[in-house]
Protein backbone atom coordinates (compact mmCIF):
# COMPACT_ATOMS: atom_id res chain seq x y z
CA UNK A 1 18.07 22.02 0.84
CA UNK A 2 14.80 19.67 1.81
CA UNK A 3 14.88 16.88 -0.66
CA UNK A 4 11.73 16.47 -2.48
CA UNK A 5 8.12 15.11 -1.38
CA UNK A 6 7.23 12.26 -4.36
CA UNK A 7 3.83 12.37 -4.08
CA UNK A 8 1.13 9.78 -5.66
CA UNK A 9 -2.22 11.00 -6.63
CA UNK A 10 -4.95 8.56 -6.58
CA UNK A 11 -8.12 9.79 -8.94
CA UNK A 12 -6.65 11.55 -11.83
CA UNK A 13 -8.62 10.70 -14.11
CA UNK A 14 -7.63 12.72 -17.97
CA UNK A 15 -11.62 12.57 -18.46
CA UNK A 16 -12.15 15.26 -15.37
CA UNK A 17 -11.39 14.50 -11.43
CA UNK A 18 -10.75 16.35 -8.89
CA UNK A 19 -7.25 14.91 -9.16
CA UNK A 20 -6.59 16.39 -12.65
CA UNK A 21 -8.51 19.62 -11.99
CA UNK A 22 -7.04 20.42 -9.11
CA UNK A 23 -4.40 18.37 -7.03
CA UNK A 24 -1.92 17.72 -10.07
CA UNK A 25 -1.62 21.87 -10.77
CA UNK A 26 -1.70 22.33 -7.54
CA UNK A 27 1.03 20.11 -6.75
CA UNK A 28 3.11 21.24 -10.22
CA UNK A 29 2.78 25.13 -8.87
CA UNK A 30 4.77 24.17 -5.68
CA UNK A 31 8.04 22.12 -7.34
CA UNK A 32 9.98 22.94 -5.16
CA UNK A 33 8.62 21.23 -2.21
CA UNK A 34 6.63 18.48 -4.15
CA UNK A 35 7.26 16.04 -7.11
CA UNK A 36 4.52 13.91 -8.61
CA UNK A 37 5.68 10.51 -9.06
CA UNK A 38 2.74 8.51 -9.51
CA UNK A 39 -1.06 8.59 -10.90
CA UNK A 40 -3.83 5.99 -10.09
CA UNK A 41 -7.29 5.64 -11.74
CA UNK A 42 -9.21 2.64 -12.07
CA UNK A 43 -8.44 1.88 -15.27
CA UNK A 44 -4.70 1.47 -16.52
CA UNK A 45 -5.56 3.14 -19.75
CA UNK A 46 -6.55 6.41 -18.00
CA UNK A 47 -3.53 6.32 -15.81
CA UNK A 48 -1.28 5.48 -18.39
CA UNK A 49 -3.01 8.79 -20.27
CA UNK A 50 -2.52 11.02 -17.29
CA UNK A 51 0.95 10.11 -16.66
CA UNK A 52 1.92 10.84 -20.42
CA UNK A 53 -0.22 14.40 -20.24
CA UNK A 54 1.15 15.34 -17.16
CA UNK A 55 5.09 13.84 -17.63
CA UNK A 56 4.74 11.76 -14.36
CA UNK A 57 6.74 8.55 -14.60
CA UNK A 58 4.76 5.90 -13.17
CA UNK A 59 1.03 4.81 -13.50
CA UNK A 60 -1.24 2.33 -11.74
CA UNK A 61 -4.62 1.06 -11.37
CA UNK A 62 -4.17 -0.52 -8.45
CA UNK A 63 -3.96 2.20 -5.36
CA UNK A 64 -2.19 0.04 -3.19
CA UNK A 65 0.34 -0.71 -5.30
CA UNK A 66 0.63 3.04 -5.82
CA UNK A 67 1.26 3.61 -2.05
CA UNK A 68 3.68 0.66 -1.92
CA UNK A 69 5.35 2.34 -4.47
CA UNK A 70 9.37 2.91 -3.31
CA UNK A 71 9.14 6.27 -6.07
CA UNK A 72 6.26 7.34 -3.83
CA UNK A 73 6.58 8.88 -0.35
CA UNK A 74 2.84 10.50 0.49
């Protein structure tokens, strides 16, 4: 068995993005192949919100740091 992509979605705003619309169920439908580790918005209190709706562990508002991430492969 293929261990897990941890993936980091940058944009996921809980107010409406493309990333909450679309990437994070997207991403949730194919678990087996993909884990979301990470959320980014601009603003930590949006990230922080997005994280808790969607159970994802870590939360930035800083992209970069969110790619340098060592829970976050792609």
């Amino acid at each position: 068995m293929t261990r897990k992509l941890r993936v980091g979605v940058v944009g996921a705003s809980p107010k409406g993005s493309w990333g909450t619309a679309a990437h994070l169920p997207a991403l949730a439908a194919l678990d087996d192949l993909y884990e979301v580790t990470a959320v980014s918005t601009a603003h930590m209190e949006t990230a922080t919100e997005s994280a808790r709706r969607f159970g994802i562990r870590h939360a930035f508002a800083d992209a970069r740091a969110l790619a340098e991430h060592p829970d976050v492969d792609i």
